[in-house]
Protein backbone atom coordinates (compact mmCIF):
# COMPACT_ATOMS: atom_id res chain seq x y z
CA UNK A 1 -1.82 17.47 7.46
CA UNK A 2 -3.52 18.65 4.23
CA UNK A 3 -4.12 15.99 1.94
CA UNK A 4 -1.66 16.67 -0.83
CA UNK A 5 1.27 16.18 1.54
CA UNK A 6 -0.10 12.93 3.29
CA UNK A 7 2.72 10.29 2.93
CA UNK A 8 1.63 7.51 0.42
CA UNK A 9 2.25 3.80 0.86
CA UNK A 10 5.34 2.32 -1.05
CA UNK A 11 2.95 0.75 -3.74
CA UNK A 12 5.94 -1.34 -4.82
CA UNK A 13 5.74 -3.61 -1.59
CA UNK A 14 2.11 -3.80 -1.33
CA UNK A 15 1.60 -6.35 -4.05
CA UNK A 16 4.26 -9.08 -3.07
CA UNK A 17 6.27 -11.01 -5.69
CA UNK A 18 4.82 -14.44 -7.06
CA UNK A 19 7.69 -17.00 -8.01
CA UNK A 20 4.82 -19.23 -9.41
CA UNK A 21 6.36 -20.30 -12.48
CA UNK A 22 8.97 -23.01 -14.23
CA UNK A 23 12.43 -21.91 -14.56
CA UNK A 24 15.83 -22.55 -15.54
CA UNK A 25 19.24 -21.71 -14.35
CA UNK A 26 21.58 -19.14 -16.42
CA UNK A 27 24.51 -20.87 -15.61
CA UNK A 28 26.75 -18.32 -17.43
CA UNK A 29 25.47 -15.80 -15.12
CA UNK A 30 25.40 -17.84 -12.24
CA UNK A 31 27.93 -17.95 -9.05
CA UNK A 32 27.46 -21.45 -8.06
CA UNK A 33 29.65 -23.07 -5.09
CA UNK A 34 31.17 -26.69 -5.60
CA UNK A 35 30.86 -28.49 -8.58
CA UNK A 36 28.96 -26.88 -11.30
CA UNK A 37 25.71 -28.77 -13.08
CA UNK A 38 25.41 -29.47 -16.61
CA UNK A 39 21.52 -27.95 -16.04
CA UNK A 40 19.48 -26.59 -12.91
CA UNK A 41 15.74 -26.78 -13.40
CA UNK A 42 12.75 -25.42 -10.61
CA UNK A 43 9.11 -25.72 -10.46
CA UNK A 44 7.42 -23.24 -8.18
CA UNK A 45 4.36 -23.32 -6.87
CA UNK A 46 4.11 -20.46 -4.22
CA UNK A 47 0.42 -18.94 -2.97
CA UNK A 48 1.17 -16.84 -0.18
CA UNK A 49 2.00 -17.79 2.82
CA UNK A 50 2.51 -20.94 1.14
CA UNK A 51 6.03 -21.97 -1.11
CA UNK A 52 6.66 -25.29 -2.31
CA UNK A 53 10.10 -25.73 -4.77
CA UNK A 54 11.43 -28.70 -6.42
CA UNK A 55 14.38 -28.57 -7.54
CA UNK A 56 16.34 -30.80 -10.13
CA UNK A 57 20.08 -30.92 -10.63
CA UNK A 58 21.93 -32.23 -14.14
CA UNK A 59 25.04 -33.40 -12.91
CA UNK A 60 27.78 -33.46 -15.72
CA UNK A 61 27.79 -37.34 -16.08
CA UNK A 62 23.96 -36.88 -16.26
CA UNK A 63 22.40 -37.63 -13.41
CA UNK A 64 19.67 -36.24 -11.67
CA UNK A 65 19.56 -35.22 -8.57
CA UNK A 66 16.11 -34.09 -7.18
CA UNK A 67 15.15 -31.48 -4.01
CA UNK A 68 12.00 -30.55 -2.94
CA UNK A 69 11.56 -27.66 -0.25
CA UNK A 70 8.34 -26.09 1.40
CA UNK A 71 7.55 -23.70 3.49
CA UNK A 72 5.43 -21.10 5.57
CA UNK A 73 5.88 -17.78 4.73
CA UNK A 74 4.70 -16.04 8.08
CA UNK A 75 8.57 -15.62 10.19
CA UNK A 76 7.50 -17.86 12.74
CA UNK A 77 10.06 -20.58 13.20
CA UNK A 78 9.98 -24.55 12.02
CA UNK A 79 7.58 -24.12 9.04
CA UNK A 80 9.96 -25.29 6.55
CA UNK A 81 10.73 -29.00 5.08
CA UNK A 82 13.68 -29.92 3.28
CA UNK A 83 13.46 -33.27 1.10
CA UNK A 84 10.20 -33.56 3.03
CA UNK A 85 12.05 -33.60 6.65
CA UNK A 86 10.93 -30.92 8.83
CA UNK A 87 14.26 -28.30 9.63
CA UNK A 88 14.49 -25.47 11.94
CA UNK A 89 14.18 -22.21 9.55
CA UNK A 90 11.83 -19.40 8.56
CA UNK A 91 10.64 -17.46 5.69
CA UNK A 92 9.84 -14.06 5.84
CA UNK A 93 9.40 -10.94 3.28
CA UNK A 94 11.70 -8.38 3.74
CA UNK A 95 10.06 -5.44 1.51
CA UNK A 96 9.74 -7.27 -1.92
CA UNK A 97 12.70 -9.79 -1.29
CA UNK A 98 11.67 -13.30 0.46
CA UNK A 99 14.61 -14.13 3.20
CA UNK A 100 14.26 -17.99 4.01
CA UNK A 101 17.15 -19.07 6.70
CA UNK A 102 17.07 -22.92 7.24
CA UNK A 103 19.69 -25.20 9.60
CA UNK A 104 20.32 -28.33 7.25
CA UNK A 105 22.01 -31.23 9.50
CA UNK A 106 25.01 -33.10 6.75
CA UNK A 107 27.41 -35.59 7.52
CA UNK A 108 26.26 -34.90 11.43
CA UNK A 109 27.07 -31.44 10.96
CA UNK A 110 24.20 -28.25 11.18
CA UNK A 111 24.99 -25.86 8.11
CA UNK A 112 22.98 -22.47 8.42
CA UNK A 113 21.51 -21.16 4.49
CA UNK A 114 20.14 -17.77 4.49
CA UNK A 115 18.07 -17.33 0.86
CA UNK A 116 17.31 -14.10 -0.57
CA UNK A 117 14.84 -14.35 -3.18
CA UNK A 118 14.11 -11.23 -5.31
CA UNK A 119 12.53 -11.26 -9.06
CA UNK A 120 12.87 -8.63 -11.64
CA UNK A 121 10.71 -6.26 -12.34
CA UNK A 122 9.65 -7.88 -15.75
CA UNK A 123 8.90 -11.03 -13.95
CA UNK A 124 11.40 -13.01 -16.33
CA UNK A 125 14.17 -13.39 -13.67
CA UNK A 126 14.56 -15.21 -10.74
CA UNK A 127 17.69 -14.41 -8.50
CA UNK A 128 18.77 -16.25 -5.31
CA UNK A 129 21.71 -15.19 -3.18
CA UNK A 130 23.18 -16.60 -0.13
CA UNK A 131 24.20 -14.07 2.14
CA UNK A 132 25.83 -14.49 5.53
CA UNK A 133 25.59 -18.32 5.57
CA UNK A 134 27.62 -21.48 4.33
CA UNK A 135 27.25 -20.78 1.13
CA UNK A 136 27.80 -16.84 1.55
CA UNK A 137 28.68 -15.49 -2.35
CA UNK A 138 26.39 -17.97 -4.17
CA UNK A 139 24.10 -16.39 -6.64
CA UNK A 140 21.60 -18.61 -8.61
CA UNK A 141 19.95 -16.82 -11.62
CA UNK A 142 17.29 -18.13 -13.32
CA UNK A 143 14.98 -17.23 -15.96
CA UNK A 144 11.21 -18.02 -16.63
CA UNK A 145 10.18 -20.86 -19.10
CA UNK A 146 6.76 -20.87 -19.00
């Protein structure tokens, strides 16, 4: 094939998205399930394969409620911890949007998540939407503080 019409690499999902970063939920643009927060905060630290996210929750009396997650991001299964208890789950990239599916036991029943991660091109947004899963509809957007 002559050189000029050799097919080129998608560029776009050669370099893979870093959610490194501190961020806070847009609540107004937010679709959260259940009872909405006053705030949503995140710290990310993520160095691929590697993701670590702590989460904290402003309920609307005030209180705090904290969640940490971590995981492997490589699709091979059990690499994930939730409130630093190993679950059954995954992470994987599917082009430039991370996919993490975890099984969360509750009230001694399993709940399935599946997380789709994407940022925006400028880097400044953060959204997370549950597809397919308990919380199927729920979009989290969130926008870069640091």
């Amino acid at each position: 094939m002559p050189e000029e019409e050799q097919a080129l690499p998608d560029s776009h999902c050669l370099v893979k998205p870093d959610f490194t970063g501190h961020w806070k939920a847009d609540l107004a643009q937010s679709k959260l399930l259940g009872l909405q927060p006053k705030a949503m905060t995140m710290h990310i630290d993520h160095s691929d394969p590697d993701l670590r996210q702590e989460i904290v929750v402003t309920k609307e009396d005030g209180s705090e409620e904290q969640i940490t997650f971590r995981c492997r991001i490589n699709g091979e299964p059990d690499q994930c911890r939730f409130n630093e208890k190993q679950v059954r789950g995954s992470a994987q990239w599917q082009g430039d949007e991370l996919m993490i599916e975890i099984w969360i036991e509750n009230g001694g029943r399993e709940f399935y998540l599946c997380d789709c991660w994407s940022l925006s091109p400028d880097g400044q947004t953060l959204t997370m939407e549950h597809r397919n899963d308990a919380l199927a509809g729920q979009v989290a957007v969130l926008r870069r503080t640091n």
